[in-house]
PDB file of N, CA and C in Angstrom:
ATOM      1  N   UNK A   1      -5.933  23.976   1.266  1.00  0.00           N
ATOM      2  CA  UNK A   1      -5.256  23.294   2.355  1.00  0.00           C
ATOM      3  C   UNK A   1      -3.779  23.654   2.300  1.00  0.00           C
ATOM      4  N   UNK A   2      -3.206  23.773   3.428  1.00  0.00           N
ATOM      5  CA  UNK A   2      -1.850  24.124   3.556  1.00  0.00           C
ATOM      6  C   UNK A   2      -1.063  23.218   4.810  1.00  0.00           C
ATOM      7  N   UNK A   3      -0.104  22.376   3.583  1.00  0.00           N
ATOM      8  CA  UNK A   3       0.263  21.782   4.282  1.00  0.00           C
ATOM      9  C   UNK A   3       1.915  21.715   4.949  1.00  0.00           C
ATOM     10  N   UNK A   4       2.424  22.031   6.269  1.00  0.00           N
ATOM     11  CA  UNK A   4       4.115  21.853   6.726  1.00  0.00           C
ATOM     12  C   UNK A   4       3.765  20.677   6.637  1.00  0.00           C
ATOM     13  N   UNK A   5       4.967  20.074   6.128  1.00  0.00           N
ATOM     14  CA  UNK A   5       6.157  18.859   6.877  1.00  0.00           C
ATOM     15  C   UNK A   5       7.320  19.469   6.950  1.00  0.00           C
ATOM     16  N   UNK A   6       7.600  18.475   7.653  1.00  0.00           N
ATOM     17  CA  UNK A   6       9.626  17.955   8.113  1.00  0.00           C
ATOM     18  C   UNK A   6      10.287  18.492   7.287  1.00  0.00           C
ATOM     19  N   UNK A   7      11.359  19.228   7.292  1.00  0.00           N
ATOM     20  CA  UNK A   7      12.548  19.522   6.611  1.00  0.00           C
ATOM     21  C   UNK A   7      13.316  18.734   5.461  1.00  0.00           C
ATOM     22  N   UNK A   8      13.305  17.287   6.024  1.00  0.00           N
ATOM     23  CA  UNK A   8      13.248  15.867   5.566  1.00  0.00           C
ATOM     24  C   UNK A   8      12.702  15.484   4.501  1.00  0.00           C
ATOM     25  N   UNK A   9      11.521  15.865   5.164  1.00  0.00           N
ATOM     26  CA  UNK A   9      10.395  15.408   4.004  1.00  0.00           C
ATOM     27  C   UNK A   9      10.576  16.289   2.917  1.00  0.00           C
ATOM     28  N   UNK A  10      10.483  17.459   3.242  1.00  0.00           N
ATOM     29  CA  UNK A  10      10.513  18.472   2.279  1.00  0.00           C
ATOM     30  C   UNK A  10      11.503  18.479   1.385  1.00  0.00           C
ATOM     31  N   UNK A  11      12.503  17.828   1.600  1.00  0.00           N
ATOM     32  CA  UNK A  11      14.106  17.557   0.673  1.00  0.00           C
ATOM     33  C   UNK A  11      12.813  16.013  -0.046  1.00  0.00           C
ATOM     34  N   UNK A  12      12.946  15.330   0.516  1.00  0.00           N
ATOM     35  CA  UNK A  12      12.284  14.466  -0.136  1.00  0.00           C
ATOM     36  C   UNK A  12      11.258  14.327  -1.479  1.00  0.00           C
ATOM     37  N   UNK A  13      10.271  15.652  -0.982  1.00  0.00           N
ATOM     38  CA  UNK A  13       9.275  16.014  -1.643  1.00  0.00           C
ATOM     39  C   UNK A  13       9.843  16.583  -3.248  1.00  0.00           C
ATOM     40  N   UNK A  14      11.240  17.127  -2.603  1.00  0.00           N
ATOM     41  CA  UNK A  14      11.764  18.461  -3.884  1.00  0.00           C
ATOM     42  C   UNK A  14      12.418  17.073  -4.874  1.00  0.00           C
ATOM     43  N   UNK A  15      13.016  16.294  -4.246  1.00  0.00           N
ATOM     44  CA  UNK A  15      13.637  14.812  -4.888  1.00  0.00           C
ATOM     45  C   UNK A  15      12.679  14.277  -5.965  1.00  0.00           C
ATOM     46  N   UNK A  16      11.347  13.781  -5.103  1.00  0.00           N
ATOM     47  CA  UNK A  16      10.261  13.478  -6.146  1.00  0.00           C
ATOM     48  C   UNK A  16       9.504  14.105  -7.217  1.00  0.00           C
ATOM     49  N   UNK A  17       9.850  15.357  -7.079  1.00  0.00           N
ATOM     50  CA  UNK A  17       9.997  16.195  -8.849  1.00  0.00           C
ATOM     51  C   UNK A  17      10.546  16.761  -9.151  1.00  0.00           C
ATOM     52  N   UNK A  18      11.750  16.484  -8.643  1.00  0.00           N
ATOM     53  CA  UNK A  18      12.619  17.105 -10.041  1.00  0.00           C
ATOM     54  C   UNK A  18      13.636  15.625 -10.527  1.00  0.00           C
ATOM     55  N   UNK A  19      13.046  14.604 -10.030  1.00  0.00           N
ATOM     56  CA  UNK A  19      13.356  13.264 -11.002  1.00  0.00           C
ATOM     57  C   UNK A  19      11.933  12.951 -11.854  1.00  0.00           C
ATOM     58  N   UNK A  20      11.113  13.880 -11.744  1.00  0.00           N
ATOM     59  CA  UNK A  20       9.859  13.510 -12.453  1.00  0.00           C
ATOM     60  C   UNK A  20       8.684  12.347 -12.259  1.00  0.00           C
ATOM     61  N   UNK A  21       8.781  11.764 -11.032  1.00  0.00           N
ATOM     62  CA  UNK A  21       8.013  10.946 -10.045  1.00  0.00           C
ATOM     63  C   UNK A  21       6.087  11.538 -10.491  1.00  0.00           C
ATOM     64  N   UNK A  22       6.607  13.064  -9.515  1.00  0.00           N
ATOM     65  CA  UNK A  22       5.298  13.558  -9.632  1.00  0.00           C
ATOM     66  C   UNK A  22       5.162  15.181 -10.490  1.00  0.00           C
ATOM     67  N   UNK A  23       4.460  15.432 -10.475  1.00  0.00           N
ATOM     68  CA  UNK A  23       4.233  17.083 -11.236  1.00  0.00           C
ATOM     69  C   UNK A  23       4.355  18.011 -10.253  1.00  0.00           C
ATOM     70  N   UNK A  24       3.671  17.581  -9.195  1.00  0.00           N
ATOM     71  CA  UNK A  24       3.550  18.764  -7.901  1.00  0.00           C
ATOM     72  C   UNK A  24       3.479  18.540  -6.621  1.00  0.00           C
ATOM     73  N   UNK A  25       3.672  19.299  -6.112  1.00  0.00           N
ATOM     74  CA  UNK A  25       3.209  18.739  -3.963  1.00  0.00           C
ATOM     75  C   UNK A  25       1.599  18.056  -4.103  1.00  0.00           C
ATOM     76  N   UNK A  26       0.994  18.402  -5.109  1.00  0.00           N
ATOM     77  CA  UNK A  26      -0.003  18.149  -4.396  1.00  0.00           C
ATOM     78  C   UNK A  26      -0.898  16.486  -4.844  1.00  0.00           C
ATOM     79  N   UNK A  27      -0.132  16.321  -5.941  1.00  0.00           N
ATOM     80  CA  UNK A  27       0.208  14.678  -6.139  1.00  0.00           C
ATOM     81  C   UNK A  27       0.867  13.711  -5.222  1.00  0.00           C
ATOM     82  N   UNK A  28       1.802  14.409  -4.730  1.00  0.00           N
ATOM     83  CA  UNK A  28       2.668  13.736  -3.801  1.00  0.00           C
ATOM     84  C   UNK A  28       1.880  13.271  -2.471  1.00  0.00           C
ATOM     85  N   UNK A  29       1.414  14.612  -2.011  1.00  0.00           N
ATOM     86  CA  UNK A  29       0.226  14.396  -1.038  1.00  0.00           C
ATOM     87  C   UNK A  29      -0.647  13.422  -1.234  1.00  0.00           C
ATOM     88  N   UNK A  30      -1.556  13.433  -2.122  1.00  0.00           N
ATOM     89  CA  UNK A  30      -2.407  12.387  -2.956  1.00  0.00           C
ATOM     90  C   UNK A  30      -1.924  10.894  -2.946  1.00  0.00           C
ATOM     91  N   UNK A  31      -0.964  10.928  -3.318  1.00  0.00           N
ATOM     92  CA  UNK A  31      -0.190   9.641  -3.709  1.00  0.00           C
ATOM     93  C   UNK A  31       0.028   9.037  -1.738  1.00  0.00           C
ATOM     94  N   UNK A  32       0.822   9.911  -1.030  1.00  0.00           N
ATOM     95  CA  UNK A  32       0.752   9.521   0.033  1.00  0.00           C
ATOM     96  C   UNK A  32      -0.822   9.145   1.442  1.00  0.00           C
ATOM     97  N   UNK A  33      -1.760   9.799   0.912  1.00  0.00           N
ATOM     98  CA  UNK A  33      -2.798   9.860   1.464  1.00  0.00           C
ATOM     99  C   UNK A  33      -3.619   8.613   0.744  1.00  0.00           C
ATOM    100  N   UNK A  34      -3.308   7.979  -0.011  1.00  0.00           N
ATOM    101  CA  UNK A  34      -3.492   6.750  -1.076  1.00  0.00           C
ATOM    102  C   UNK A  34      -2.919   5.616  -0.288  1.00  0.00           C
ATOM    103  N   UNK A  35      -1.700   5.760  -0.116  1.00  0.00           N
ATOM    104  CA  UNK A  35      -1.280   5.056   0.884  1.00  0.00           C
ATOM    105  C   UNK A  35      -1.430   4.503   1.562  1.00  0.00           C
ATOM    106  N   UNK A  36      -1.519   5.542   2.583  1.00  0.00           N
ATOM    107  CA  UNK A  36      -2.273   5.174   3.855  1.00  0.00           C
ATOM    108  C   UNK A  36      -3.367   4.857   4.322  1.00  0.00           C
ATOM    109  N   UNK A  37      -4.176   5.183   2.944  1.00  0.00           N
ATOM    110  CA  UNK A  37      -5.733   4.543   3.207  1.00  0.00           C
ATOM    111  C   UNK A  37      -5.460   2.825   2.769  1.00  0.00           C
ATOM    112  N   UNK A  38      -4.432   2.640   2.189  1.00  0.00           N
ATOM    113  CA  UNK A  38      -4.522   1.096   1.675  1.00  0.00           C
ATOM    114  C   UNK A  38      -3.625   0.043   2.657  1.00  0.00           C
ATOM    115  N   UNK A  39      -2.895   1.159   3.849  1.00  0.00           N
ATOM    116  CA  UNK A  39      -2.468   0.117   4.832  1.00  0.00           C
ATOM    117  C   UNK A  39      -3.771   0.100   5.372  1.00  0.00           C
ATOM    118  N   UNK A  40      -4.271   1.158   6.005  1.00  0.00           N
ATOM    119  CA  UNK A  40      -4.993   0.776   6.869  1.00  0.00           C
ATOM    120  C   UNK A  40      -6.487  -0.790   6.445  1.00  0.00           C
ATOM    121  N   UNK A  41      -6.835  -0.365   5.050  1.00  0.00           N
ATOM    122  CA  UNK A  41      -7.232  -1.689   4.255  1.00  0.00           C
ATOM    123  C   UNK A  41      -6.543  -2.839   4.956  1.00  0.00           C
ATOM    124  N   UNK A  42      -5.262  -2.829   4.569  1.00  0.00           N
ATOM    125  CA  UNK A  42      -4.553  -3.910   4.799  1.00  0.00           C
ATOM    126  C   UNK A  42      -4.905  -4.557   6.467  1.00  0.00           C
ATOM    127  N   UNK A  43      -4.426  -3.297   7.286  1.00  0.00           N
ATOM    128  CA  UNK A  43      -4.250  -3.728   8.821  1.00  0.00           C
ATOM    129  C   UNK A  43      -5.656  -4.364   9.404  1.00  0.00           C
ATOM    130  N   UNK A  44      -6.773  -3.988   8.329  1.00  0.00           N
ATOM    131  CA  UNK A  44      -7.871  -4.423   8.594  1.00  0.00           C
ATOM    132  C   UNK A  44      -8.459  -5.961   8.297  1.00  0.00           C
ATOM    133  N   UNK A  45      -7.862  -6.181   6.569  1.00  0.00           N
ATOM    134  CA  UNK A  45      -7.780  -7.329   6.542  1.00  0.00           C
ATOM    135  C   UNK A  45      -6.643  -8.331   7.394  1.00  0.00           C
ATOM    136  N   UNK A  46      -6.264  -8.056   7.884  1.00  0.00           N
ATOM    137  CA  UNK A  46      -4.897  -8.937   8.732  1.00  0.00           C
ATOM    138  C   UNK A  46      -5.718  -9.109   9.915  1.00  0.00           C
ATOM    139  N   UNK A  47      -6.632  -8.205  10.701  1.00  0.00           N
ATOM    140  CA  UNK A  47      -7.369  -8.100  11.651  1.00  0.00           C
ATOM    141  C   UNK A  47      -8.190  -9.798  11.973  1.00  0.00           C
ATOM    142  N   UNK A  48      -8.812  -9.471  10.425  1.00  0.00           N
ATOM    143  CA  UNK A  48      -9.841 -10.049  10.383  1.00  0.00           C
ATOM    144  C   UNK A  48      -9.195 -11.338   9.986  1.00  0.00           C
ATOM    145  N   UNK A  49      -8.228 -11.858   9.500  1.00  0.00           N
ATOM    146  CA  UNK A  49      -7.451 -12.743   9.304  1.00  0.00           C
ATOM    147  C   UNK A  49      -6.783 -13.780  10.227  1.00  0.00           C
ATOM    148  N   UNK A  50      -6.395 -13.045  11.519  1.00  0.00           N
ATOM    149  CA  UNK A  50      -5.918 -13.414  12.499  1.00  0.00           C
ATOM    150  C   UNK A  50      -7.060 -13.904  13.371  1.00  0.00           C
ATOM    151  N   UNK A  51      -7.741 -12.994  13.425  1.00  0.00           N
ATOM    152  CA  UNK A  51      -9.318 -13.506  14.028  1.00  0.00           C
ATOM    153  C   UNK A  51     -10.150 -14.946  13.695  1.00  0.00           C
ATOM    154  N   UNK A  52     -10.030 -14.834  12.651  1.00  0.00           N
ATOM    155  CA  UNK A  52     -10.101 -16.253  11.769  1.00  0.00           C
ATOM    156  C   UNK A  52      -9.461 -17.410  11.995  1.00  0.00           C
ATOM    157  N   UNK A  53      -7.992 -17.311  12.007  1.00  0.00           N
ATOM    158  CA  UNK A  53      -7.041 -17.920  12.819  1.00  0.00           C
ATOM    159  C   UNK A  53      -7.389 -18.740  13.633  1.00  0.00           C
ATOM    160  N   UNK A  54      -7.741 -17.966  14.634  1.00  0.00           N
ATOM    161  CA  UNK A  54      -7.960 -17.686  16.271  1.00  0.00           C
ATOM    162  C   UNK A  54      -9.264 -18.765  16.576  1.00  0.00           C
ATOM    163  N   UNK A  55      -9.721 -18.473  15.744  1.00  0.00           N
ATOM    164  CA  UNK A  55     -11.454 -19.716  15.345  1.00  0.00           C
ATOM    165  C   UNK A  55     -10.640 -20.717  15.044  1.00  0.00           C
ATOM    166  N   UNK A  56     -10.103 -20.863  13.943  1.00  0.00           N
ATOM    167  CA  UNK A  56      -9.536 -22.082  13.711  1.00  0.00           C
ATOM    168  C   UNK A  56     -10.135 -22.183  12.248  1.00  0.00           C
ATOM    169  N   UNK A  57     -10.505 -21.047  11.888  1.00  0.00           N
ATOM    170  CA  UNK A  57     -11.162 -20.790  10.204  1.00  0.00           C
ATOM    171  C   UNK A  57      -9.978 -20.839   9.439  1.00  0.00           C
ATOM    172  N   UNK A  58      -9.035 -22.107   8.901  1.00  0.00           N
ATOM    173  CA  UNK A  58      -7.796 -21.981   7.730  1.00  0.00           C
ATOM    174  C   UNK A  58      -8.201 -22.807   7.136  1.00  0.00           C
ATOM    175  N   UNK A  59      -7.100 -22.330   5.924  1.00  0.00           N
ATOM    176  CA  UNK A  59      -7.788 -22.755   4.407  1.00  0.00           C
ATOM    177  C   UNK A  59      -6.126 -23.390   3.827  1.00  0.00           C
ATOM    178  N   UNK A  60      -6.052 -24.608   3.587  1.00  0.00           N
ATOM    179  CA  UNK A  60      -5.056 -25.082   2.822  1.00  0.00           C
ATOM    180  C   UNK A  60      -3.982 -24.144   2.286  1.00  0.00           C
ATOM    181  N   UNK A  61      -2.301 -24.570   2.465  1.00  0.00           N
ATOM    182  CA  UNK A  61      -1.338 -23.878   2.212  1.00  0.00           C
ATOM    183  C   UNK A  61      -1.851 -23.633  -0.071  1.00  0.00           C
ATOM    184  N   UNK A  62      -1.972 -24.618  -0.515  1.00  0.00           N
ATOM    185  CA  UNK A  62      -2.229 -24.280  -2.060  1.00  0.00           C
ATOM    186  C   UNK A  62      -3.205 -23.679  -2.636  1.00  0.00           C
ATOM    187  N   UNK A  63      -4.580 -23.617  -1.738  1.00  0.00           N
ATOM    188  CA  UNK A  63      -5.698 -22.401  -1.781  1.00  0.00           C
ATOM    189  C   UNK A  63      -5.509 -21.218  -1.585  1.00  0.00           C
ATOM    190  N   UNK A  64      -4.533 -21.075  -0.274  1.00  0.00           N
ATOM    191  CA  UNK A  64      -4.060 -19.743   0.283  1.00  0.00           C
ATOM    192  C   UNK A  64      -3.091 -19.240  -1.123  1.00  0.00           C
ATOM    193  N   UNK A  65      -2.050 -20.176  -1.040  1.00  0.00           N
ATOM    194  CA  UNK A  65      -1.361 -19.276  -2.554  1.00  0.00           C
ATOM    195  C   UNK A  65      -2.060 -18.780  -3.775  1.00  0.00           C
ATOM    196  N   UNK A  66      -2.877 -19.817  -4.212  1.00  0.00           N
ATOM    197  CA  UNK A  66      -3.594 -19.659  -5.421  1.00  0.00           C
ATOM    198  C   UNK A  66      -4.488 -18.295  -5.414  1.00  0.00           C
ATOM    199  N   UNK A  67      -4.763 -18.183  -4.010  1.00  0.00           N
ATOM    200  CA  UNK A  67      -6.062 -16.840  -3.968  1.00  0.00           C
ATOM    201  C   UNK A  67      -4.600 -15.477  -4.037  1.00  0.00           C
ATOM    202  N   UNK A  68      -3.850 -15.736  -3.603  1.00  0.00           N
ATOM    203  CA  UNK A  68      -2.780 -14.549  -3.413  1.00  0.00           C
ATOM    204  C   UNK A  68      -2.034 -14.080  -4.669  1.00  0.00           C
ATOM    205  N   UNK A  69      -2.343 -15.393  -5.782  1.00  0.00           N
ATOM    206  CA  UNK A  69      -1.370 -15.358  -7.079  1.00  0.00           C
ATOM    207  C   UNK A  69      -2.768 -14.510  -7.684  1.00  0.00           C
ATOM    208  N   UNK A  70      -3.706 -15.017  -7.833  1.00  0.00           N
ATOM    209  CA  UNK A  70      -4.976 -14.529  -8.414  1.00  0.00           C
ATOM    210  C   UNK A  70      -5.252 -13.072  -7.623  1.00  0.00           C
ATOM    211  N   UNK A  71      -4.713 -12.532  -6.504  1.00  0.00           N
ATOM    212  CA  UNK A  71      -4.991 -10.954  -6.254  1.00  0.00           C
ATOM    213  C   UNK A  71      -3.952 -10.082  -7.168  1.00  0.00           C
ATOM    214  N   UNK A  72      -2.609 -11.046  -6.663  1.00  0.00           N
ATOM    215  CA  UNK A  72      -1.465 -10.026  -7.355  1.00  0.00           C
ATOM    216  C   UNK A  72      -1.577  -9.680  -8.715  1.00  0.00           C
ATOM    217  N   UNK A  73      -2.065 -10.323  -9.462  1.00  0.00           N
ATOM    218  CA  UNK A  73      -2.047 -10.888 -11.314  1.00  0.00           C
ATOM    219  C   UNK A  73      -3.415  -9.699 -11.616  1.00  0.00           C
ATOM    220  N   UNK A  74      -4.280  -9.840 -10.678  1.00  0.00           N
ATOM    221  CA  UNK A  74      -5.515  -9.184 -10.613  1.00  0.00           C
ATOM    222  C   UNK A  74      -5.277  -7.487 -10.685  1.00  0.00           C
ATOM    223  N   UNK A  75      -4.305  -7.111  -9.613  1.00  0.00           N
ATOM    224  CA  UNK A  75      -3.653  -5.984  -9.822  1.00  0.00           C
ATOM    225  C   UNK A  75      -2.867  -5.277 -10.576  1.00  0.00           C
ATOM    226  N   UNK A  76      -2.332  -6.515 -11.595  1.00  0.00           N
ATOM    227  CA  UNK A  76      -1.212  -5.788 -12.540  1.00  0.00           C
ATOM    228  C   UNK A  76       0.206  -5.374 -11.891  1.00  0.00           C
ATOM    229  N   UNK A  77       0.361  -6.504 -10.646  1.00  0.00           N
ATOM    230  CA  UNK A  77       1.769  -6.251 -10.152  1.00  0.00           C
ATOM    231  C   UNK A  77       2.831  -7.132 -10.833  1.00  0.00           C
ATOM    232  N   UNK A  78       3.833  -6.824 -11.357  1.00  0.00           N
ATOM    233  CA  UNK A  78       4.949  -7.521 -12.065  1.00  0.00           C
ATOM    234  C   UNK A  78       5.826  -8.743 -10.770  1.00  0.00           C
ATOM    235  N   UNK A  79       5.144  -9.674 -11.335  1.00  0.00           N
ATOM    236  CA  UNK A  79       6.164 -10.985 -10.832  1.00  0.00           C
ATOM    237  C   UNK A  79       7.128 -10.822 -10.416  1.00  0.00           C
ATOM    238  N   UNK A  80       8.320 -10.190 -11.270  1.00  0.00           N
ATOM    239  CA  UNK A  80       9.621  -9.953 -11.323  1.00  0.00           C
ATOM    240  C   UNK A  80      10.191  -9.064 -10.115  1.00  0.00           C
ATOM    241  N   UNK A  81       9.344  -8.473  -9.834  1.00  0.00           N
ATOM    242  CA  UNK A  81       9.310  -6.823  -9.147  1.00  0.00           C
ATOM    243  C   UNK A  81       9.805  -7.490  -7.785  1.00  0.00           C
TER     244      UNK A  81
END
């Protein structure tokens, strides 16, 4: 596969290894194509969220947190961050 981008990007791309981010373009790619498969996850659950909504399907403000503390913790995302 052969891929152009942007000029932009491409300064960008050269940024993200030679601070040692990634090894190569083709991580970078990877990493970005990772991405975007996990908004679109996202835009899907929000979909279906709002839809829910819309029913009138809600769930308590301290359930809602508790399930959101229990995804983040689940992931290994830093609190602090």
């Amino acid at each position: 596969m052969n891929v152009n981008v942007e000029p932009e990007l491409e300064d960008f791309v050269r940024e993200l290894l030679s601070d040692g981010t990634f090894r190569d373009e083709s991580e970078v790619v990877n990493a970005a194509l990772r991405l975007l498969g996990r908004r679109a996850g996202l835009r899907e659950e929000l979909a279906t969220a709002l839809a829910q909504c819309e029913r009138g399907e809600l769930i308590e403000e301290d359930v809602l947190f508790a399930e959101l503390r229990k995804r983040v913790l689940s992931r290994g995302v830093d609190r602090e961050a």
